[in-house]
Every structure is written in C-alpha cells, then in structure tokens.
Protein backbone atom coordinates (compact mmCIF):
# COMPACT_ATOMS: atom_id res chain seq x y z
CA UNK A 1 -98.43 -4.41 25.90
CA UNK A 2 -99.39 -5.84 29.32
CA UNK A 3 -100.97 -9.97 29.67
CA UNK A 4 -104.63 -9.37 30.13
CA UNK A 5 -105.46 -12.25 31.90
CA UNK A 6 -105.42 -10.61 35.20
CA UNK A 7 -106.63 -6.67 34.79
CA UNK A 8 -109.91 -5.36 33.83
CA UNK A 9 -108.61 -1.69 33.33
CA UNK A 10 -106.16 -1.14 30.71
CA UNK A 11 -87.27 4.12 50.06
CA UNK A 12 -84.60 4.25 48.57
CA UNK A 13 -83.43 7.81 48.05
CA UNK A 14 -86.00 10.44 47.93
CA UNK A 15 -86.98 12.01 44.37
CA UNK A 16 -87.07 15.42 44.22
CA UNK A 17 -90.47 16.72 42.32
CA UNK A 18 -89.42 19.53 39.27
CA UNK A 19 -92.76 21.28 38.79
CA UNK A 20 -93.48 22.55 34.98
CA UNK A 21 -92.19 26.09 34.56
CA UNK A 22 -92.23 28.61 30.91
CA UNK A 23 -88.58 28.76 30.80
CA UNK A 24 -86.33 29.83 27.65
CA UNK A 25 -86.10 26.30 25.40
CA UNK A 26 -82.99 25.19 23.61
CA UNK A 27 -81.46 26.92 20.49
CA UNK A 28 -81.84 25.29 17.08
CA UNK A 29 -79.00 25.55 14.73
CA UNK A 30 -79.46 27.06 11.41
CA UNK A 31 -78.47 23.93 9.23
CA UNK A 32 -80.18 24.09 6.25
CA UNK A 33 -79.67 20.05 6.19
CA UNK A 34 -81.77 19.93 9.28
CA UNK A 35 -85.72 19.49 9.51
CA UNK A 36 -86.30 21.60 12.90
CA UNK A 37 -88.80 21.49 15.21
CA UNK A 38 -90.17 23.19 18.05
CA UNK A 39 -92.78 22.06 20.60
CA UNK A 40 -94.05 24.50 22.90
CA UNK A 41 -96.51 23.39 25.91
CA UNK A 42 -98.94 26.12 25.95
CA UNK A 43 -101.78 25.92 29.09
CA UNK A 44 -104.49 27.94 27.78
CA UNK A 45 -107.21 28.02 26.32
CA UNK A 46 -106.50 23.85 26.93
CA UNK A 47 -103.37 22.37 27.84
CA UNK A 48 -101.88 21.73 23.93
CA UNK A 49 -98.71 21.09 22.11
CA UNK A 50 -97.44 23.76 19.61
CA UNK A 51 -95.30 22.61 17.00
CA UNK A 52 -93.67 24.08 14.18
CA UNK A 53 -91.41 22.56 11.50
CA UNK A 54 -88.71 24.21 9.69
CA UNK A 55 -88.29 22.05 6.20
CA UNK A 56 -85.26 21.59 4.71
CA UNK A 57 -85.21 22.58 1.52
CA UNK A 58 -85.82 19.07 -0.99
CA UNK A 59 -87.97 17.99 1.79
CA UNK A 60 -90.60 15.39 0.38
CA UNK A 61 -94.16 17.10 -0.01
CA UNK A 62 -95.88 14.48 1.62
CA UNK A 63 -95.99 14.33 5.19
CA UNK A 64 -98.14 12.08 8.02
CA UNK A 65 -98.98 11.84 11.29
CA UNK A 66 -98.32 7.72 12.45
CA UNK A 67 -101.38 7.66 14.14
CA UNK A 68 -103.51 10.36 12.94
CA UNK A 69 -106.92 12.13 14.17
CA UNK A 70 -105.38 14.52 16.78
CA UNK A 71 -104.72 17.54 14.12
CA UNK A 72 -107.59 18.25 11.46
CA UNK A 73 -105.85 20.78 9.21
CA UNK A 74 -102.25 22.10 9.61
CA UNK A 75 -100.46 25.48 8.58
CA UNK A 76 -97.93 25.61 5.71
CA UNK A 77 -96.32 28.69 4.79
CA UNK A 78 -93.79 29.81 2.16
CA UNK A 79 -91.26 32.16 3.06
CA UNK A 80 -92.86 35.20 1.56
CA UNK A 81 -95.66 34.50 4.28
CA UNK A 82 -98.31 33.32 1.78
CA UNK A 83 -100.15 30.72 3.99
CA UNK A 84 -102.07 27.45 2.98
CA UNK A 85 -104.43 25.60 5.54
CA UNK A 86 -104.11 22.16 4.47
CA UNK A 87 -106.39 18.97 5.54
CA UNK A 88 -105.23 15.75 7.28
CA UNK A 89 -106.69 12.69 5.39
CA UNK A 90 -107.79 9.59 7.00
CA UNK A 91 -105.09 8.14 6.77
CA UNK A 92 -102.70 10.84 8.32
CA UNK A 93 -100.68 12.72 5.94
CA UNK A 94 -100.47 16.03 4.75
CA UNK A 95 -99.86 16.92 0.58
CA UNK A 96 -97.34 20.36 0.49
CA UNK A 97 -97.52 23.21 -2.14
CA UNK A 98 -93.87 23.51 -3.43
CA UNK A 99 -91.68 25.77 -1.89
CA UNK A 100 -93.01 25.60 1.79
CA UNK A 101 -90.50 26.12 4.31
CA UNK A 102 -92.31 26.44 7.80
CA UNK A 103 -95.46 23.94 9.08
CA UNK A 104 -97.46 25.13 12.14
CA UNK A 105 -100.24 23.22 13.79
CA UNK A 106 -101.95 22.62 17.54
CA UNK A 107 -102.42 19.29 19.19
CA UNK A 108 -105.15 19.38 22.08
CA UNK A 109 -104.23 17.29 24.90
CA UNK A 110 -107.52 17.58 26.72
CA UNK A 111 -109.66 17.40 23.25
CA UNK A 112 -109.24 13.72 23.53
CA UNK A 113 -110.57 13.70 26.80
CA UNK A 114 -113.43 15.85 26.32
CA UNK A 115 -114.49 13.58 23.23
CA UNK A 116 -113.52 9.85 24.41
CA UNK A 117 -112.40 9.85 27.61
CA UNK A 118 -108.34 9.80 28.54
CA UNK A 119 -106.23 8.06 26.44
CA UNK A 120 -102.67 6.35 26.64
CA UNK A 121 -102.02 7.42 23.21
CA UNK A 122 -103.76 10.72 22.34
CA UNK A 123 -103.30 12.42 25.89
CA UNK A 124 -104.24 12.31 29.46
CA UNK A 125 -102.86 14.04 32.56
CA UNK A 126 -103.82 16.66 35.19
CA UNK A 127 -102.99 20.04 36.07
CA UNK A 128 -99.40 20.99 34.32
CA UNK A 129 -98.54 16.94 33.86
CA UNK A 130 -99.16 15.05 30.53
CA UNK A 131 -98.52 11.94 28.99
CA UNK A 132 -99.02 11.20 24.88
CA UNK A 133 -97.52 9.25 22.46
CA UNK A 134 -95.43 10.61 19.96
CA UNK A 135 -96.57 9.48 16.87
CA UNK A 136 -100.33 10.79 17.81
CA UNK A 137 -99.11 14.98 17.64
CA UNK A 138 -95.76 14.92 15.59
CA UNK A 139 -95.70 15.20 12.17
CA UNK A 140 -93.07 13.36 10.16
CA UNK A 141 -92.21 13.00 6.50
CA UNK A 142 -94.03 10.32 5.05
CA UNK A 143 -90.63 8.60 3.63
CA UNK A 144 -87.92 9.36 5.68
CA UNK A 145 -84.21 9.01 4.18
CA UNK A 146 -81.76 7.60 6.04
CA UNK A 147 -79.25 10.67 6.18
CA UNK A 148 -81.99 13.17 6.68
CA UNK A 149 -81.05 14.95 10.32
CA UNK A 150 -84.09 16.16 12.55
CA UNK A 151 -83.26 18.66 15.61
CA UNK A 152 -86.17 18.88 17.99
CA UNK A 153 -86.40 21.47 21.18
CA UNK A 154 -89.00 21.72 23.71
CA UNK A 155 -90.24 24.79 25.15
CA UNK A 156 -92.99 25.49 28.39
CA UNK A 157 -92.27 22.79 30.19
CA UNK A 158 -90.12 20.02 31.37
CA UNK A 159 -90.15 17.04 29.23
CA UNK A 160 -89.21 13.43 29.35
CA UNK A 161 -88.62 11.71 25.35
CA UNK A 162 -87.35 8.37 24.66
CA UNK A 163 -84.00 10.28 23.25
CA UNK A 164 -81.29 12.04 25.84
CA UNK A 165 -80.83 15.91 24.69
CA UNK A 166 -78.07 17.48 24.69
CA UNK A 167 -76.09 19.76 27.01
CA UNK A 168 -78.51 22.67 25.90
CA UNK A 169 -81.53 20.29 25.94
CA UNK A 170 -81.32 20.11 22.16
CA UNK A 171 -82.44 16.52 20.47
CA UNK A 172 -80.64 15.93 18.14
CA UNK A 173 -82.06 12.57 16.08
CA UNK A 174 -82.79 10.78 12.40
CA UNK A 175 -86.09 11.49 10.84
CA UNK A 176 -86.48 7.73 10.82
CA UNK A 177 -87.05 8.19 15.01
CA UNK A 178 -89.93 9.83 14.37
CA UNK A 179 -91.44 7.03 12.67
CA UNK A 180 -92.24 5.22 16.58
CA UNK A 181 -91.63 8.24 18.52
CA UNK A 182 -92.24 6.51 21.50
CA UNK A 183 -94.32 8.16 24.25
CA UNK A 184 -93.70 11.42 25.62
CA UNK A 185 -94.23 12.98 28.79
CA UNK A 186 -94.67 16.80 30.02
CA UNK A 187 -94.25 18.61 33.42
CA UNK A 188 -94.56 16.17 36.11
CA UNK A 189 -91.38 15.14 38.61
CA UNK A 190 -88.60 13.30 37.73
CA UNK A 191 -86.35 10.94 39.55
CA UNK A 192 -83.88 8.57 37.90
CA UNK A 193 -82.97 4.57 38.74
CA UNK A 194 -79.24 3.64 38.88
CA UNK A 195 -78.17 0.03 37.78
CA UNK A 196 -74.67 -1.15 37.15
CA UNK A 197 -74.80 -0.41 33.34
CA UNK A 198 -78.15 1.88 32.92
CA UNK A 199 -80.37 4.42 34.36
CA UNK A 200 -84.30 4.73 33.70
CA UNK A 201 -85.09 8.07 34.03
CA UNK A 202 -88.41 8.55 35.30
CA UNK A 203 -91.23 10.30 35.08
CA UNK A 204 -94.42 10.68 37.72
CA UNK A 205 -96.88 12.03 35.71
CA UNK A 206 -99.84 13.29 38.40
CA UNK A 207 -100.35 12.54 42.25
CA UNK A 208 -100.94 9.95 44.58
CA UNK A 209 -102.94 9.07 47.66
CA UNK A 210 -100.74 6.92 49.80
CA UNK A 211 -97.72 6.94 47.77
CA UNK A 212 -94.28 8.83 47.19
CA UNK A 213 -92.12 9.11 44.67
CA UNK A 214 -89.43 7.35 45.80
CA UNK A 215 -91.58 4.17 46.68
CA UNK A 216 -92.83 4.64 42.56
CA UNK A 217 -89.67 4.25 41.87
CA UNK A 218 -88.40 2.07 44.29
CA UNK A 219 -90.78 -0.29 42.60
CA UNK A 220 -89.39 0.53 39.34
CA UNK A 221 -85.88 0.02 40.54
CA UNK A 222 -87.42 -4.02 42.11
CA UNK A 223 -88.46 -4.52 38.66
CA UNK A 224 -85.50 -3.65 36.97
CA UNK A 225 -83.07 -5.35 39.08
CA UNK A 226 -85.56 -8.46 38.57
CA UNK A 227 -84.80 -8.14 34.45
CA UNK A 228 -80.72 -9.25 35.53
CA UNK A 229 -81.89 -12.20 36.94
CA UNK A 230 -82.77 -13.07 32.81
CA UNK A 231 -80.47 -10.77 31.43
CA UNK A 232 -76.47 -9.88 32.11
CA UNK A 233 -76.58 -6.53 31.57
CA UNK A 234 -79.81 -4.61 30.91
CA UNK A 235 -80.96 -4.41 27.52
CA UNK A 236 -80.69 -0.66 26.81
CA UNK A 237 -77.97 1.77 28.81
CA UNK A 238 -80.88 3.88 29.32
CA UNK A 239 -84.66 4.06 28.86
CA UNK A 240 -87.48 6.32 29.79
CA UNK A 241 -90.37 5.55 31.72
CA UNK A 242 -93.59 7.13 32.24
CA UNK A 243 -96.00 6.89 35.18
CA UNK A 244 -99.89 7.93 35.05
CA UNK A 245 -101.99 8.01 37.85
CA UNK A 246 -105.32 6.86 37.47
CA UNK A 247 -108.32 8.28 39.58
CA UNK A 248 -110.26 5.97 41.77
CA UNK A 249 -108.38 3.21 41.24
CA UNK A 250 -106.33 1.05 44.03
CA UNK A 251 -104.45 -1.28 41.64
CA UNK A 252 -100.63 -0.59 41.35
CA UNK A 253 -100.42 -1.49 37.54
CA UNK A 254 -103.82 -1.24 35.93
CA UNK A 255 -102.12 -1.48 31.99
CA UNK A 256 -98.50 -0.83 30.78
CA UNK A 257 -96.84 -0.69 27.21
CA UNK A 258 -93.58 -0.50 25.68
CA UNK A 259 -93.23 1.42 22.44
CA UNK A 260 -89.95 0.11 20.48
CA UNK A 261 -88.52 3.83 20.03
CA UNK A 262 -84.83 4.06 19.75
CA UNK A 263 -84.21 3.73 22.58
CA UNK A 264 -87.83 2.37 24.04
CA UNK A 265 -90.14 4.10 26.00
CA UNK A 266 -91.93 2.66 28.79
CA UNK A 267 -95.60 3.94 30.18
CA UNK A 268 -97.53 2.12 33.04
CA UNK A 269 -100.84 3.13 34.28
CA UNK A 270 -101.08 3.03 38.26
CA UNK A 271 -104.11 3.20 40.55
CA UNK A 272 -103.64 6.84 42.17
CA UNK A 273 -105.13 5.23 45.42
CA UNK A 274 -102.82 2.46 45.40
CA UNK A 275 -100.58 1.91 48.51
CA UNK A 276 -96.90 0.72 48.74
CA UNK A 277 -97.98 -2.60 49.91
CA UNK A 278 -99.69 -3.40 46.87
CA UNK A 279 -96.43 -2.89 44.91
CA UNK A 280 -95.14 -6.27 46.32
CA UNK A 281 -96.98 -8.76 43.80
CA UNK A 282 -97.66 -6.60 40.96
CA UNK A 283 -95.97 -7.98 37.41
CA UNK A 284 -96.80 -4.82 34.92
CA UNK A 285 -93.98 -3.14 35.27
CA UNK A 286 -91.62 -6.39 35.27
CA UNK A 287 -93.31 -7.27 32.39
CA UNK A 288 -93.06 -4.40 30.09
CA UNK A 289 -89.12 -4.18 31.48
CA UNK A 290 -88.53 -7.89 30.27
CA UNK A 291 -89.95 -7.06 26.36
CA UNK A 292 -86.30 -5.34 26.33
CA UNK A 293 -84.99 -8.51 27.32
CA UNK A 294 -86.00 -9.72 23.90
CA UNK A 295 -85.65 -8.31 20.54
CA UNK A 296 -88.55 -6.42 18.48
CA UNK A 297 -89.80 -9.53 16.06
CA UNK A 298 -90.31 -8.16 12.60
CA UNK A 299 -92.43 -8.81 11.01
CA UNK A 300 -94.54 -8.89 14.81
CA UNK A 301 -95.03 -11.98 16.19
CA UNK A 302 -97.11 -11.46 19.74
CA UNK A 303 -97.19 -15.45 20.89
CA UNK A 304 -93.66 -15.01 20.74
CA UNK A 305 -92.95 -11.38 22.13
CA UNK A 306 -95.57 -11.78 24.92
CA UNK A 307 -94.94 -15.91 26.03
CA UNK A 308 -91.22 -14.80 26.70
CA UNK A 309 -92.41 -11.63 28.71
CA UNK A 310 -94.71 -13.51 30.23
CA UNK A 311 -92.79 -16.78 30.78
CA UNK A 312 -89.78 -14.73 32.64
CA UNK A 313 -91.73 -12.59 34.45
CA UNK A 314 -92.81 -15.59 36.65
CA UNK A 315 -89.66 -16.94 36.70
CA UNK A 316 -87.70 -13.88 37.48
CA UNK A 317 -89.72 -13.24 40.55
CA UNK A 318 -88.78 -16.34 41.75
CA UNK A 319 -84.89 -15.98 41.13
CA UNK A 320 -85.41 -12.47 43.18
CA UNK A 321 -87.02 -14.11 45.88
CA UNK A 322 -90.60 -12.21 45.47
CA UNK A 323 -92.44 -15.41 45.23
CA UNK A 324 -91.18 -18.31 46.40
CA UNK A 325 -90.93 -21.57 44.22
CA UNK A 326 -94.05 -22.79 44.89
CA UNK A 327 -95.78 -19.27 44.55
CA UNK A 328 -94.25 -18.76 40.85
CA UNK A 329 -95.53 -22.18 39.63
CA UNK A 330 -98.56 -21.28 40.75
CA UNK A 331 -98.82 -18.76 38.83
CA UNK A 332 -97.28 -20.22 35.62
CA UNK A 333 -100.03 -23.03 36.31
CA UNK A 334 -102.92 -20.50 36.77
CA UNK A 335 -102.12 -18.99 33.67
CA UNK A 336 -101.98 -21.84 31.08
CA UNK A 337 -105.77 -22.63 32.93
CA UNK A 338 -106.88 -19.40 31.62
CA UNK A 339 -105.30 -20.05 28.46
CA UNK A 340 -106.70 -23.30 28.06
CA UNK A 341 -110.19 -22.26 28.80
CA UNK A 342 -109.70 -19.56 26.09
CA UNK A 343 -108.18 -21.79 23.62
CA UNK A 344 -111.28 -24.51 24.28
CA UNK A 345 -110.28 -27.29 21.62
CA UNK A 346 -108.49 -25.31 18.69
CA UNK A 347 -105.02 -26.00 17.85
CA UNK A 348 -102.14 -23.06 18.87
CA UNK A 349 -102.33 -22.07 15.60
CA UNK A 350 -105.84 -21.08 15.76
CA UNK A 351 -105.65 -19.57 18.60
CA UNK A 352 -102.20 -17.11 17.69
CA UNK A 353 -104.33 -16.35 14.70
CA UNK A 354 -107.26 -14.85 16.05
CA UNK A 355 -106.66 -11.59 18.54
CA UNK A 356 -102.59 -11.09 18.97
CA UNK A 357 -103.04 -9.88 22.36
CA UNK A 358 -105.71 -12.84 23.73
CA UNK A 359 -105.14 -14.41 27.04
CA UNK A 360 -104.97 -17.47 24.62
CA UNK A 361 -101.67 -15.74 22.76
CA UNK A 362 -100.03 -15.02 25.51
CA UNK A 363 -99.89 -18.50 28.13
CA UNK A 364 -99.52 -20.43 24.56
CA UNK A 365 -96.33 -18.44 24.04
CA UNK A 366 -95.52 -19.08 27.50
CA UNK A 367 -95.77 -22.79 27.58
CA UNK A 368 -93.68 -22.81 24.01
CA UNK A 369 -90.95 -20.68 25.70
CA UNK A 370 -91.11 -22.39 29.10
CA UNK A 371 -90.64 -25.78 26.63
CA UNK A 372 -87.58 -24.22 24.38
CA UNK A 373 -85.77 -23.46 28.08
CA UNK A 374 -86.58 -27.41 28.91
CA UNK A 375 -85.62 -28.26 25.98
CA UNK A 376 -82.09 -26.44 25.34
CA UNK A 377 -81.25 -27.75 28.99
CA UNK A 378 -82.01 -31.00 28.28
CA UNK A 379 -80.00 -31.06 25.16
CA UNK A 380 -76.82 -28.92 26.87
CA UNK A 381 -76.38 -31.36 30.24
CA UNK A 382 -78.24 -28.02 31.63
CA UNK A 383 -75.37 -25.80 30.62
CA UNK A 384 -76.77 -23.68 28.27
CA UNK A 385 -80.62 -22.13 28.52
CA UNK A 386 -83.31 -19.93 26.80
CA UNK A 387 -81.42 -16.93 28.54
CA UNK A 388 -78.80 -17.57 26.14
CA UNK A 389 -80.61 -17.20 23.13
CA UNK A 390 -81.67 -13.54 24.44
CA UNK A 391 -77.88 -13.16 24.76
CA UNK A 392 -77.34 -13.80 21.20
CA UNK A 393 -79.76 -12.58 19.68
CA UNK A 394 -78.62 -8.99 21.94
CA UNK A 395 -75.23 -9.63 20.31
CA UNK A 396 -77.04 -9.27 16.80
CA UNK A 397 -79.27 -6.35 16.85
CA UNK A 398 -81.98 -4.95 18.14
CA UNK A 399 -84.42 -6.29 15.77
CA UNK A 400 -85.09 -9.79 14.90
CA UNK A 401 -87.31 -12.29 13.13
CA UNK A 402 -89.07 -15.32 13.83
CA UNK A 403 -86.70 -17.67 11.75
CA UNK A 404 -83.64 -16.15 12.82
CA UNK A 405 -84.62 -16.54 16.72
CA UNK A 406 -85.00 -20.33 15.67
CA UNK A 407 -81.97 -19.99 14.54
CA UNK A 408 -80.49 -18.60 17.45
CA UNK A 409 -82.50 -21.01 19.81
CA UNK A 410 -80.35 -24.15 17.72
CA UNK A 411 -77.36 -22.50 17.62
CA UNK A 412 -77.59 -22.54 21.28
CA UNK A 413 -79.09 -25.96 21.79
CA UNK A 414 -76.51 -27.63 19.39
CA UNK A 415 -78.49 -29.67 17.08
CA UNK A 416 -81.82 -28.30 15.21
CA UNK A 417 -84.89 -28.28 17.85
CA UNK A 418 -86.70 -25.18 17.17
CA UNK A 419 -88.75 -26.13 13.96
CA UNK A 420 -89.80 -29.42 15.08
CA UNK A 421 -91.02 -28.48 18.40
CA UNK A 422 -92.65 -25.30 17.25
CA UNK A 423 -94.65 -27.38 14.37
CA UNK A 424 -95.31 -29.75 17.27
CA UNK A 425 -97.02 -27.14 19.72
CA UNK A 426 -98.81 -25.30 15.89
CA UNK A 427 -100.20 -28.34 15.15
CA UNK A 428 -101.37 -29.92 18.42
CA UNK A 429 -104.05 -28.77 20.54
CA UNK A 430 -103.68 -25.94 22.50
CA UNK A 431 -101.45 -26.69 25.91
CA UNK A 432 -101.82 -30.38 24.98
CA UNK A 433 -98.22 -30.90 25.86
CA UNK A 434 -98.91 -28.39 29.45
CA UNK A 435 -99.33 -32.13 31.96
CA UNK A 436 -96.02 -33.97 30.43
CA UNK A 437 -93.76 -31.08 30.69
CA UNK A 438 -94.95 -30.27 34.51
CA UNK A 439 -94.85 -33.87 35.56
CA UNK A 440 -91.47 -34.44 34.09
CA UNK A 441 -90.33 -30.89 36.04
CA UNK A 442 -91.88 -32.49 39.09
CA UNK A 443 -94.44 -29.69 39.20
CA UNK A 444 -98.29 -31.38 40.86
CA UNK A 445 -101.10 -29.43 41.59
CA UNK A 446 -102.62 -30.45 44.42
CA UNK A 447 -106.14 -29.05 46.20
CA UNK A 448 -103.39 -27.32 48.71
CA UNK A 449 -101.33 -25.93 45.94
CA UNK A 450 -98.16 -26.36 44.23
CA UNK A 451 -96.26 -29.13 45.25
CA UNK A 452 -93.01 -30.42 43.74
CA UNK A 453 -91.46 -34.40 43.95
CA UNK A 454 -88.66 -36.22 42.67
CA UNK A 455 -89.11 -36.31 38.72
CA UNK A 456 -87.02 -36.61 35.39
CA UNK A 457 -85.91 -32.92 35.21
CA UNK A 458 -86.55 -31.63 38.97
CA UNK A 459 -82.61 -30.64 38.58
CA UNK A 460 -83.58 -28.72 35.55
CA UNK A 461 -86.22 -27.11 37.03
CA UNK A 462 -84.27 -26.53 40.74
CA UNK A 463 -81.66 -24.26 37.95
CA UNK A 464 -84.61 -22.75 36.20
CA UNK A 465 -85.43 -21.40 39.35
CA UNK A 466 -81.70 -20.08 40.52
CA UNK A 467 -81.02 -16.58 41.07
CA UNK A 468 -78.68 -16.69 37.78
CA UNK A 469 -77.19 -13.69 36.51
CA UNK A 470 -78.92 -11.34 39.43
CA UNK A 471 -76.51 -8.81 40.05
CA UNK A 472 -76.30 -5.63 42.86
CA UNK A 473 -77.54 -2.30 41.60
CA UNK A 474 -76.58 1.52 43.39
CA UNK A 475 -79.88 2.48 43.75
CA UNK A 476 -81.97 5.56 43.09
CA UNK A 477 -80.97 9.16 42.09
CA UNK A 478 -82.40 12.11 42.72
C-alpha cells in the first residue's frame, strides 16, 4: 500500500494498444488431477466475469471466496445435471453436496460501482477495460493441498494475471496461488518494460487526457530502473502491473498497492487528466516497486514493510538523480514532521500499534531503517549497508519474519545491533532520536532549506547518497 502522508485520494518506444476482442480461449486438458477453470468476460447485460470450476474428484466440500461479498449464491451441479443453488456466508465460503463435479457463478464488475462507488478490489474500469482483484471473484478451496494442480483459461477478452500462461494462453498454477490471487486486469492495451534481468508487463487500463502510453510506461520504466539503485538485480524476473485512470483527477499517482501473489501484482491509480510533466516527482509507483525490494514479513509487520519502502524511495531518487541531495533530505525531513505531529508524545510502540498504515507507521519505520543503514555503516568502516540485508534476505526466500530480518541485519553488521536499537526506538518517544542522527549526517534545516556541513558521518551520508548498484536498462517493448 502507498504512504498516505501526501494523497487525499486513494518516449521511449511507442506501445501498441490491443483492444478487447471475443476470441476462441485456451484449451483445458482433461486431467482428472486438475481443478479447471474458465473465466469468460461477458459485456452484457453488465460487464461480468463468468467462471466455472471443474472439481477434481476428492476435492474438499468447502470452498471460499478470500474476500467475499461479490457472489451471493453460486451453482453446483453433479454430473447427472441435478443442480443445487448454494449461499455464500459471511465469511466467504461455499458448503458442497457430495459428488459435485462442475461450480458456475457470475461476478458483476459494475455491481460494485452501482452500489459503492469504484473499487480497487471489487472492480472498476470503463468501456471493455477492467481492473479487480483476484481474490474478490475467484473461488478457491478453502484448504488447499500442496500437490493439488489448478489450470485456469480466460475467454472474451485479453487479460493481464500475476502468472505468465502458456504458449496456448493456458495458466497453469497450484491451488495455493489462488489463495492471494493478486489483481487482475481485462481488455485494455498492453506494453511491456525491458530491464537487464526482468520485464513488467503492463497494463493501461482506460484513457487519458494528455498522456500516451508510452510516457505511462516510460514512467514505469524511471521507476523501475530507480529500484537497481537499492537492489542488484530486480526482485522478481517478471511482474505485472496495472494502470487505472481516474476521472477528474490531475495527480499522476493518486493510490497504488502491491498484492504479494506469486509472482506480485502491481496496481496504481493515476489522475486521467494528469500530464507527463507531473510524472517527474511522483513516488507511488517507486514505492510500490521497492516493497519487492524487501521480503513479505510474516506474520505482517507494516512499520517495517512500509519505513523501508518509504526510506528508499527518497533515497533512490537521489542516487538516480531525480532530486538532488538537498531535495531528497527534504523530503525525508518533511516526512518524520508529519510523523511526529501524528505520533504527538507516545512512544513508537504506541504508535505501530494503533492503525498499520498511519502516517505515524510509516516515517517511524523510516527513521528506524534510515538508523539500521547508519548504523551497519558505522559498524562496517562503510563497507557493508542496509542494501545488503535486502540482498540476503533475497538469497533466502521470498518470505521473511521480523526476527530473522534482525538476524540478517547482524549478520551483516558483524556484531548484534538489531535488538538493542529496535528496543531503543520501541521504547523511546516517537522520532526522539530524528535531531542526533541528522546532525551527526550533517543534515540542518534551515528557513532556506536543506543544508548540509562538515559532521561525524557526512562520508556516510555522501555514500548513502551514491548512485550504487544503478545499472543501464534496454528500454520499452512494444
């Protein structure tokens, strides 16, 4: 999810626009070991998503929606065509007769915004274009076994998922995908961003004002090349993201979000009356781009997913040259003052206890990360740096915990630092330790801005600020 402290409202190569056409959808196989499903994008009487479920036979009886509320009832039916409307509960999932072997149902995109206005999750789009989450219109099985093999097509129109089909456009994945399906995006125009060891494809989801495609996703492209400047390689050899324009808006990133599918899917909300200009400052898209950087905390821990994202997306604009020293500081500085004055006089702990995704949560993560990179410098003769702990923990997995990134973090430093400087931040007032850190960096703020003098760690902060592992990237494909 995107920092809040900034948004009220959640040419490189041309693109070439692929405009949603009825054409015939991908085979499924006849493995009986396979649950298969079919998703059809049907445009009248509303634009909705058919799907229908073939169950492998042993299938659990209980199925669910992730986020439910989209689909009231659904159709079950054995295979001598006896038929059984059965209810969603509250909570999502679905209680089978024995012996069914097919599930039907129909997920409204524009019932949602009939009822509650558009919504990032439960749908919103125009025309033949459409962007929803997975886990709002596709059923799953409530447990999902590890070896249990899911084959999904899509028919009606041309869709972007967080998985790469096959040569027939067949996707071929493990149930347990469809536990965060990511989000999903139909019709629309496609374009895809080339860097030395990924590609993002891309999805434009609606029209623009002032704007083409290939300045969208130009500005993708800037964003991702400003993730190498953290990272050596990008996180994931290939993610999807999804762009929604918003009417009467001017903003070029109103809200963004990164769901951790496998891989993760990327959607960022965009003022359709914003202008190419107004691409040059924006952070949204960094920011959701650098949550990859890190690994999804489980158990979730937002000071500590969000302060990284939002610690390196100041400081990777600076290694790319969008903002200049001074600039990035700036806004580093500007930030902890709107955590502060969120935070009043409680302690971090209160404040990362409250609302996860708080202004508070996010610049006191930021100040602890920008603190563990001090830190690890100071302890390494500045050889070794928070960027290395993303390394890592990268080497390790995709997922992670809050102990073992501590872990990681001494590993790195050489001696144990994490605990003690984490209980020290918990404990303290919020930011309390914000004036020693920036003096001893050499960072003032003075009524003319940011200004920087000679200072304890200026050196460490002169490499903090060093174009580090930025590396060249082809470009843009059509």
């Amino acid at each position: 999810m995107s920092r809040v402290h900034r948004c009220s409202l959640l040419a490189l190569v041309l693109c070439v626009g692929l405009s949603c056409v009825s054409v015939p959808g991908p085979r499924l196989s006849k493995d009986p070991a396979t649950l298969r499903y079919t998703v059809t994008f049907v445009r009248a009487p509303t634009r909705a998503l058919d799907v229908e479920v073939v169950l492998v036979r042993g299938t659990p009886r209980v199925f669910r929606f992730t986020s439910p509320g989209g689909v009231a009832s659904v159709g079950a039916y054995r295979e001598d065509g006896e038929h059984f409307e059965l209810p969603v509960t509250e909570e999502g999932r679905v209680l089978l007769p024995a012996d069914i072997r097919f599930l039907r149902y129909r997920y409204d995109l524009e019932a949602p915004t009939r009822s509650r206005g558009q919504r990032l999750f439960t749908g919103m789009g125009e025309a033949d274009a459409w962007h929803v989450a997975g886990r709002a219109y596709l059923i799953r099985p409530h447990q999902t076994p590890p070896d249990l093999r899911v084959e999904l097509a899509v028919e009606g129109a041309d869709a972007l998922l967080p998985w790469q089909p096959d040569e027939t456009g067949l996707y071929r994945l493990r149930a347990e995908d469809l536990v965060d399906s990511g989000f999903h995006g139909f019709g629309g125009r496609r374009c895809q961003v080339v860097l030395p060891d990924a590609v993002l494809d891309v999805a434009v989801l609606g029209h623009f004002r002032q704007l083409e495609d290939s300045q969208v996703c130009g500005w993708l492209k800037q964003a991702a090349d400003e993730v190498l400047t953290v990272r050596r390689t990008f996180p994931y050899p290939r993610i999807t993201v999804r762009v929604i324009p918003v009417p009467g808006h001017e903003g070029p990133s109103l809200f963004g979000m990164v769901l951790w599918s496998s891989p993760p899917s990327i959607s960022v909300l965009v003022g359709q009356d914003a202008s190419a200009a107004s691409f040059a400052l924006d952070w949204v898209a960094l920011h959701e781009m650098l949550h990859l950087a890190h690994p999804a905390f489980l158990p979730r821990v937002p000071w500590l997913s969000e302060g990284l994202a939002t610690y390196y997306t100041e400081v990777a604009r600076v290694r790319s040259g969008r903002l200049s020293a001074e600039r990035g500081w700036e806004e580093l500085v500007d930030g902890f003052a709107r955590g502060r004055r969120v935070a009043g006089a409680r302690t971090m702990e209160e404040v990362v206890s409250g609302n996860g995704f708080s202004p508070g949560t996010y610049w006191t993560g930021a100040l602890l990360a920008l603190h563990l990179d001090v830190e690890i410098r100071r302890a390494t003769g500045n050889r070794r740096h928070l960027e290395d702990v993303l390394e890592l923990l990268a080497e390790r997995g995709p997922s992670s915990t809050l102990g073992a990134f501590g872990v990681a973090v001494d590993a790195i430093a050489g001696k144990p630092l994490f605990d003690a400087l984490l209980a020290r931040h918990l404990k303290r007032a919020a930011f309390v330790e914000q004036e020693g850190l920036l003096q001893a960096l050499g960072v003032t703020a003075e009524s003319e801005g940011i200004q920087f003098v000679p200072a304890r760690d200026s050196v460490l902060r002169e490499a903090m600020e060093s174009r580090g592992y930025i590396r060249e990237s082809p470009g843009i494909r059509r």
